[in-house]
Protein backbone atom coordinates (compact mmCIF):
# COMPACT_ATOMS: atom_id res chain seq x y z
CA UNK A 1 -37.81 25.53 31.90
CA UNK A 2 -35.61 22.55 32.24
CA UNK A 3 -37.19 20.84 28.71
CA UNK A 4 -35.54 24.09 26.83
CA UNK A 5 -32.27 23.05 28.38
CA UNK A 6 -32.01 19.97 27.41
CA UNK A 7 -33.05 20.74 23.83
CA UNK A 8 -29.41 22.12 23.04
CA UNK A 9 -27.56 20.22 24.84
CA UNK A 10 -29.48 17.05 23.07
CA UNK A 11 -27.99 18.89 19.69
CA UNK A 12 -24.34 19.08 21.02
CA UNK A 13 -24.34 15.89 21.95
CA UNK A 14 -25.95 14.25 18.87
CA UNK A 15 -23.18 16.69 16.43
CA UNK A 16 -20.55 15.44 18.87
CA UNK A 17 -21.72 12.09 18.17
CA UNK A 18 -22.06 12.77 14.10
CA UNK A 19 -18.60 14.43 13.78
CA UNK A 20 -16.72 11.82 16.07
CA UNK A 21 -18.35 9.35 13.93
CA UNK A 22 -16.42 11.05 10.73
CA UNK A 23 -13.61 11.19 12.52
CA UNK A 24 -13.66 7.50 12.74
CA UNK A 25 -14.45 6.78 9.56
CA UNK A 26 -11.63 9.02 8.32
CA UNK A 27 -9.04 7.29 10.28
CA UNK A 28 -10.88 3.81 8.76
CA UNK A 29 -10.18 5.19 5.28
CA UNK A 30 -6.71 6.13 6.63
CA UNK A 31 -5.82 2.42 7.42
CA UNK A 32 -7.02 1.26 4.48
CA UNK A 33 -5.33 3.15 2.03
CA UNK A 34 -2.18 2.73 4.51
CA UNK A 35 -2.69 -1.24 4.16
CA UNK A 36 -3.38 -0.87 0.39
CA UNK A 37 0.31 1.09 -0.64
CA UNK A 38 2.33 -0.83 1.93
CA UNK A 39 0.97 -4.36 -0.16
CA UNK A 40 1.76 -2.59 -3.30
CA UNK A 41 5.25 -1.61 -1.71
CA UNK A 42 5.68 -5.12 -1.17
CA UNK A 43 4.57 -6.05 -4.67
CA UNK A 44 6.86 -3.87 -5.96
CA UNK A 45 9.53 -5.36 -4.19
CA UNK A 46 9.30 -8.92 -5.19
CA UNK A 47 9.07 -8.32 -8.35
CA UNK A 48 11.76 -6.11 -8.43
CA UNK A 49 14.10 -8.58 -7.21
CA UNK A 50 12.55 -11.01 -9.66
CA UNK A 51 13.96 -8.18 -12.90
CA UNK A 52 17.17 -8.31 -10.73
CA UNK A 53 17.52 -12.24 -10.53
CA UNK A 54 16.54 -12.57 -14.59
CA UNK A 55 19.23 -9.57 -15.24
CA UNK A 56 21.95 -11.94 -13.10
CA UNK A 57 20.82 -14.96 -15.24
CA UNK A 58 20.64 -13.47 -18.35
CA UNK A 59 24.55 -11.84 -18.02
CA UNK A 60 25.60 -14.90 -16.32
CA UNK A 61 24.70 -16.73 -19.94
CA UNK A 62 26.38 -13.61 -21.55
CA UNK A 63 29.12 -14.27 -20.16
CA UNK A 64 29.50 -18.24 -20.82
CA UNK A 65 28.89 -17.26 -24.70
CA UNK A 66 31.37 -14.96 -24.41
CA UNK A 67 33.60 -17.24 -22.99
CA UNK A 68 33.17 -20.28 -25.16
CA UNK A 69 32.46 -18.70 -28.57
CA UNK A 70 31.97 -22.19 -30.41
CA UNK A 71 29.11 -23.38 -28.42
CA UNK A 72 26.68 -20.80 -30.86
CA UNK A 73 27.76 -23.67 -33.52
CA UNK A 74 29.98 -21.33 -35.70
């Protein structure tokens, strides 16, 4: 009687192991996509500040035409 025992509890144990085994893959998938958007975050970022340094440049030169209207050649 103790082999029909077993038999179920084998089961539990081997869904236990299949679930938890999702479970970890989940939280794998989890990380990844985690790692993935903070990189594009990042990305984002520097070239973000890269628009912002052009923008500076580009009015900086603005502003010396601006100020010295005879150096277009007019």
């Amino acid at each position: 009687m103790n082999g029909c025992r077993t038999l179920p509890v084998m089961l539990a144990l081997s869904v236990l192991v299949v679930l938890a085994a999702c479970g970890v893959e989940t939280a794998g998938t989890a990380a990844t996509a985690g790692a993935i958007k903070k990189n594009e975050i990042e990305q984002g970022r520097a070239t973000q500040e890269q628009v912002r340094q052009q923008l500076q440049k580009s009015m900086e030169q603005s502003q010396q035409r601006a100020a010295d209207p005879l150096a277009d050649g007019y």
